[in-house]
PDB file of N, CA and C in Angstrom:
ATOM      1  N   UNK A   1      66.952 148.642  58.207  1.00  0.00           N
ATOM      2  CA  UNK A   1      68.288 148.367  58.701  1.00  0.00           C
ATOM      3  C   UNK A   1      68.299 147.075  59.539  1.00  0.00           C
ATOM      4  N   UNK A   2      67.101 146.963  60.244  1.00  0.00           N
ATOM      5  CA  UNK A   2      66.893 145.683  61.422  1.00  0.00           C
ATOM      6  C   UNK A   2      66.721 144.421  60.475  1.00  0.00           C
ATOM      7  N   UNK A   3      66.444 144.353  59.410  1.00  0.00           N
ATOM      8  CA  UNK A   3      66.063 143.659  58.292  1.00  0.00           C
ATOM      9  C   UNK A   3      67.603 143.045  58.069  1.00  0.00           C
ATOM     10  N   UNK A   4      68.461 144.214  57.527  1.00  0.00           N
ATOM     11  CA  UNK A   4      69.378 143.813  56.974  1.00  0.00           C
ATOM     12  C   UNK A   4      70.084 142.749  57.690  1.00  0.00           C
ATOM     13  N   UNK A   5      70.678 143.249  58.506  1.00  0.00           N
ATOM     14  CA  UNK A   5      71.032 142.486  59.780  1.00  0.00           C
ATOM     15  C   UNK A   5      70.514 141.251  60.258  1.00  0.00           C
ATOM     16  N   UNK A   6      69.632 141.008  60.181  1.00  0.00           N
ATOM     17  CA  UNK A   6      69.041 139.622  60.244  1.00  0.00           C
ATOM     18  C   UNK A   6      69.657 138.945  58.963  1.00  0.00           C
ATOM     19  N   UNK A   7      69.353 139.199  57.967  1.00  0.00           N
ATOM     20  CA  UNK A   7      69.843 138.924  56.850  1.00  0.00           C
ATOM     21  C   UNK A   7      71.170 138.031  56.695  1.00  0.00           C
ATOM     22  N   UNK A   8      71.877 139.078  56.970  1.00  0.00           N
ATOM     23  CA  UNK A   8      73.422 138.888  57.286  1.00  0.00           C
ATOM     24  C   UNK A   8      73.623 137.797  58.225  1.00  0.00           C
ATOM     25  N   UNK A   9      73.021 137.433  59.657  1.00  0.00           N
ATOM     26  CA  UNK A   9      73.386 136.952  60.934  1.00  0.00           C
ATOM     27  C   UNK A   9      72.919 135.449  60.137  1.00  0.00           C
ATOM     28  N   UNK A  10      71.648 135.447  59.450  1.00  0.00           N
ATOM     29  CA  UNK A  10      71.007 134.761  59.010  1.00  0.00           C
ATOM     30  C   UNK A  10      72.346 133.509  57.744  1.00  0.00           C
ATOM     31  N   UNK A  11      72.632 134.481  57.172  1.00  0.00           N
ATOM     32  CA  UNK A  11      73.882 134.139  55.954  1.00  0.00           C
ATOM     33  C   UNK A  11      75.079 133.484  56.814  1.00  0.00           C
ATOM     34  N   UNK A  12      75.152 134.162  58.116  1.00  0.00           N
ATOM     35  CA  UNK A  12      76.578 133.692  58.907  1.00  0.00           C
ATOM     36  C   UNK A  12      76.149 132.311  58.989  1.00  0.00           C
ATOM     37  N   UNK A  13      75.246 132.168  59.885  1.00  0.00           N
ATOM     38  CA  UNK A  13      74.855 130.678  60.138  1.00  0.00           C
ATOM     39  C   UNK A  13      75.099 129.884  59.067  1.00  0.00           C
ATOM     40  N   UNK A  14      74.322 129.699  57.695  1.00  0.00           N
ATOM     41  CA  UNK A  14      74.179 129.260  56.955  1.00  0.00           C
ATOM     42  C   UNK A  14      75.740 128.578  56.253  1.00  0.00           C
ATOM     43  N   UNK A  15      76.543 129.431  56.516  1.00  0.00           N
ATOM     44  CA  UNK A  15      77.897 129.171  56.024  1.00  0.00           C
ATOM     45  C   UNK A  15      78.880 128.723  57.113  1.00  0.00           C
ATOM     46  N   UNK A  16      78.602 128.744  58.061  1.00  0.00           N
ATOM     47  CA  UNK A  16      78.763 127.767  59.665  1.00  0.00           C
ATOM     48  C   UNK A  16      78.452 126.909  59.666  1.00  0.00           C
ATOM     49  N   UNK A  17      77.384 126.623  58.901  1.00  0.00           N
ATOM     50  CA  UNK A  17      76.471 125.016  58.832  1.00  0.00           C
ATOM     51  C   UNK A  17      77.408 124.274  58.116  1.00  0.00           C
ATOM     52  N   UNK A  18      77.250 124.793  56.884  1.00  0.00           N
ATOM     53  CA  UNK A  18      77.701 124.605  55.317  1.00  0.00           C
ATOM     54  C   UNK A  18      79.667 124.035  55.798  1.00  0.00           C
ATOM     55  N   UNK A  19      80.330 125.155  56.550  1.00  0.00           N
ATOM     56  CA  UNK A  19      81.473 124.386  56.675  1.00  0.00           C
ATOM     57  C   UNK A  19      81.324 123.367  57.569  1.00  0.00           C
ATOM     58  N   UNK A  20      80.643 123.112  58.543  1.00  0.00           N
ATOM     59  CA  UNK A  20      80.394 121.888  59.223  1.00  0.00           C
ATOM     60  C   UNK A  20      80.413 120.931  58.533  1.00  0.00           C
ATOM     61  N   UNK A  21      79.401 120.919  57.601  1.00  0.00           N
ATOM     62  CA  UNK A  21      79.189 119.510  56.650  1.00  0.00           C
ATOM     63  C   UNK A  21      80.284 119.123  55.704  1.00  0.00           C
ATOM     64  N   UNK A  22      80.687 120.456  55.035  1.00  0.00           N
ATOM     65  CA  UNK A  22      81.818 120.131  54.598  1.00  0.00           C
ATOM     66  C   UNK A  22      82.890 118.994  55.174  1.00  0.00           C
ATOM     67  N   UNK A  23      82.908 119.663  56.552  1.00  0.00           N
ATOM     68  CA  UNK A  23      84.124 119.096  57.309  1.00  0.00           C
ATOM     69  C   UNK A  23      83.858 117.293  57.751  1.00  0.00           C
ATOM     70  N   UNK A  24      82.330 117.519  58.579  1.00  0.00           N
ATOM     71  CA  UNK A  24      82.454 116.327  58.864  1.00  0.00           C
ATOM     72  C   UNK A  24      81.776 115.490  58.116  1.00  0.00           C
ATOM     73  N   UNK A  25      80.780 115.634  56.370  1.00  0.00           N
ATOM     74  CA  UNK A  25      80.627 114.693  56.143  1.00  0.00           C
ATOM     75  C   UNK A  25      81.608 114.684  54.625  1.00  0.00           C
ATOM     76  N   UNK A  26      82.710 115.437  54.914  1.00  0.00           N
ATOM     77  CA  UNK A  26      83.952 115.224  53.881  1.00  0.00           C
ATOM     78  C   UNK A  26      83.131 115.945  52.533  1.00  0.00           C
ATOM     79  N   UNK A  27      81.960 117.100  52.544  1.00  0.00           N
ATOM     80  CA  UNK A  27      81.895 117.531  51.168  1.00  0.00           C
ATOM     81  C   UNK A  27      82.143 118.296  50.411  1.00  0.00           C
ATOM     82  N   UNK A  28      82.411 118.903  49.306  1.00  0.00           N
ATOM     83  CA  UNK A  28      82.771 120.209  48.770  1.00  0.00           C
ATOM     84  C   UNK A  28      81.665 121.318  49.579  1.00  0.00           C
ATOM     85  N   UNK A  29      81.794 122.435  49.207  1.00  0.00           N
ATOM     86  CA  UNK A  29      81.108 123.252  49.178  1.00  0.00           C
ATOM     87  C   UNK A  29      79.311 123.547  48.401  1.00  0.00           C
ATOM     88  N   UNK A  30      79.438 122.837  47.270  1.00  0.00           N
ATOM     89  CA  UNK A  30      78.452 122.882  46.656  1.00  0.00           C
ATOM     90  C   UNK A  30      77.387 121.694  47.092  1.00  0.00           C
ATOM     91  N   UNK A  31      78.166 120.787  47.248  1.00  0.00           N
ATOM     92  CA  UNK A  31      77.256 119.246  47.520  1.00  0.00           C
ATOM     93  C   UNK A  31      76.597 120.021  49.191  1.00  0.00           C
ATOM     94  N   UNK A  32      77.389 120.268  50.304  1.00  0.00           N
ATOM     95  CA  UNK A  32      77.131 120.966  51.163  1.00  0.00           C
ATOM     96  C   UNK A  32      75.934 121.833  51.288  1.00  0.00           C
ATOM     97  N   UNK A  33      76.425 122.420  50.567  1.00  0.00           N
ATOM     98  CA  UNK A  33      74.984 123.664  50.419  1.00  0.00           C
ATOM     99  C   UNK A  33      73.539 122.917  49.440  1.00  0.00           C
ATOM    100  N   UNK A  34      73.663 121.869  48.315  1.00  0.00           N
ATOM    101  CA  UNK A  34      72.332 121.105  47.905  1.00  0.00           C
ATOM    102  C   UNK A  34      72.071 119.990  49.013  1.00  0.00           C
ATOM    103  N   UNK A  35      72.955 119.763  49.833  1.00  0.00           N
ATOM    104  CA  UNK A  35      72.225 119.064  51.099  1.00  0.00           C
ATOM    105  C   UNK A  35      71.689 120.259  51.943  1.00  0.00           C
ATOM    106  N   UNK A  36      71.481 120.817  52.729  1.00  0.00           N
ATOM    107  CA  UNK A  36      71.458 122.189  53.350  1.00  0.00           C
ATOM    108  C   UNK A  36      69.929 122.163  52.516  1.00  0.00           C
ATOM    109  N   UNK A  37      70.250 122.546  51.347  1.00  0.00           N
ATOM    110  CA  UNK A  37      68.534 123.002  50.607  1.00  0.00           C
ATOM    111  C   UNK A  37      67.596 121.799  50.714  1.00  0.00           C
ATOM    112  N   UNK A  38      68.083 120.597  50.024  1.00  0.00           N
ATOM    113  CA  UNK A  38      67.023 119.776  50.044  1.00  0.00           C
ATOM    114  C   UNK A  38      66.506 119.488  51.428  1.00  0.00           C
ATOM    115  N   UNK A  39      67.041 119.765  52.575  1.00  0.00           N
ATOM    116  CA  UNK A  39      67.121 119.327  53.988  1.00  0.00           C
ATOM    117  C   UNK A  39      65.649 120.264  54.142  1.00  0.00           C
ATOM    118  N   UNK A  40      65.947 121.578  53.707  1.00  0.00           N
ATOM    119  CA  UNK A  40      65.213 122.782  53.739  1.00  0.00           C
ATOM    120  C   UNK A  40      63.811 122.322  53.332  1.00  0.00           C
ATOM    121  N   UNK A  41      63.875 122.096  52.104  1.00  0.00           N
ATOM    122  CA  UNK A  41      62.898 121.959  50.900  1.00  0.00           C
ATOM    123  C   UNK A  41      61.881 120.337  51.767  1.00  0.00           C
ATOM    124  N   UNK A  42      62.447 119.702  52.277  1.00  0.00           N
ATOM    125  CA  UNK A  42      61.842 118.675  52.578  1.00  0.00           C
ATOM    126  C   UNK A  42      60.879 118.521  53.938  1.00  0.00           C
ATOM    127  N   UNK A  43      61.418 119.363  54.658  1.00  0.00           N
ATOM    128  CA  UNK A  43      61.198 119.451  55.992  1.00  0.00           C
ATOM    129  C   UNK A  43      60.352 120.992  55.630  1.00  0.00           C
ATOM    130  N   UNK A  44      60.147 121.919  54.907  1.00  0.00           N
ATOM    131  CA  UNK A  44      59.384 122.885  54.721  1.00  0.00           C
ATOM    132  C   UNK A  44      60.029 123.890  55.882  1.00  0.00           C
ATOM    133  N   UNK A  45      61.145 124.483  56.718  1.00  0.00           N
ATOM    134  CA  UNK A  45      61.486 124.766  57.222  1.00  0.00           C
ATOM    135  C   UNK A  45      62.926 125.655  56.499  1.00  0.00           C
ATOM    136  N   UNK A  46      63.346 127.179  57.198  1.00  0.00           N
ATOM    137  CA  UNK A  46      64.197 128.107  56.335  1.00  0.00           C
ATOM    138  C   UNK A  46      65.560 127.472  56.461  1.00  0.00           C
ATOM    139  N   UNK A  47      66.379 127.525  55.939  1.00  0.00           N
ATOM    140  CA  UNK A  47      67.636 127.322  55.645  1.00  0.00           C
ATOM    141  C   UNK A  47      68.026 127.341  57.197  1.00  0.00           C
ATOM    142  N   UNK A  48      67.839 129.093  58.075  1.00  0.00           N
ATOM    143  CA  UNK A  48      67.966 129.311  58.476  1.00  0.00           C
ATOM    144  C   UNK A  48      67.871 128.369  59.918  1.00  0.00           C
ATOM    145  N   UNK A  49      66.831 128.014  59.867  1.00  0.00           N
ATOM    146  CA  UNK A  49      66.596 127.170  61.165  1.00  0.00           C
ATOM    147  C   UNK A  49      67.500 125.780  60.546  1.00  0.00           C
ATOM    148  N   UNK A  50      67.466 125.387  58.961  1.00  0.00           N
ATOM    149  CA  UNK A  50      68.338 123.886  59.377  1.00  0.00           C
ATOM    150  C   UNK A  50      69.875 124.150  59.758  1.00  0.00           C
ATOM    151  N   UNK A  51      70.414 125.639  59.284  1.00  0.00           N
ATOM    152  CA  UNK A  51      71.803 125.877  59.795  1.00  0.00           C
ATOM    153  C   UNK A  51      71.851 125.627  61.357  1.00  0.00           C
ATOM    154  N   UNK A  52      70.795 125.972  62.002  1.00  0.00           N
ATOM    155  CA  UNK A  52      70.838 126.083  63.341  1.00  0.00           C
ATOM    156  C   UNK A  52      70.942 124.932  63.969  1.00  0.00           C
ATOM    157  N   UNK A  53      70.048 124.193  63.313  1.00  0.00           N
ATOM    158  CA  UNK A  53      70.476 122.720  63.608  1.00  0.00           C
ATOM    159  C   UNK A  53      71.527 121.439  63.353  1.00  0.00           C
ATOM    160  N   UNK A  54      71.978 121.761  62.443  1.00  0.00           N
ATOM    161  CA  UNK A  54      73.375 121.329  62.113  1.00  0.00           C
ATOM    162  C   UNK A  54      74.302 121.816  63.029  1.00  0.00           C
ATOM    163  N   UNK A  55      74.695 123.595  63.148  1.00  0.00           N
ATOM    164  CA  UNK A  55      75.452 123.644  64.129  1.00  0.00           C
ATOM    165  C   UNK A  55      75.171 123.346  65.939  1.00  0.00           C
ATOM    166  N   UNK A  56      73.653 123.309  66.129  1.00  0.00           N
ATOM    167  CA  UNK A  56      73.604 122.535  67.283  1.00  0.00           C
ATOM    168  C   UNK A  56      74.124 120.885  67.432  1.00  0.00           C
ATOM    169  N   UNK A  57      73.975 120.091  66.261  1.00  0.00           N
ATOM    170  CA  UNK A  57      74.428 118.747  66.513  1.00  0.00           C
ATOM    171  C   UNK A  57      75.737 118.484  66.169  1.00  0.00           C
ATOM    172  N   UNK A  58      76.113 119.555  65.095  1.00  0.00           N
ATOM    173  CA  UNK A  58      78.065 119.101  65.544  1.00  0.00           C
ATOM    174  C   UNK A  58      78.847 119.662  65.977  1.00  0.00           C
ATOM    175  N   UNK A  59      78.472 120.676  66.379  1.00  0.00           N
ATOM    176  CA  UNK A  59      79.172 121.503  67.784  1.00  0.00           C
ATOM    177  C   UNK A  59      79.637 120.800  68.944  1.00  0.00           C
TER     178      UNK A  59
END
């Protein structure tokens, strides 16, 4: 159950991020989220932590 929940809190972020970028670097949804991954994929680090960081810098 403690699993799940992370899961979820985990997904919120991710789509907090995701409209961030949307918003401020003007992208759809999809371009959004393959920036988000490659960000991921490059830096070897979870989605999770780059959501965190996105919404720390445009907050």
């Amino acid at each position: 159950m403690e699993s799940l929940k992370k899961q979820i809190e985990a997904r919120k972020k991710i789509e907090r991020a995701k409209g961030l970028l949307m918003k401020v670097k003007k992208l759809d949804e999809d371009e959004a989220y393959t920036l988000m991954r490659k960000m991921s994929m490059d830096s070897t680090l979870p989605m999770e932590v780059i959501a965190e960081r996105i919404l720390t810098k445009y907050s």
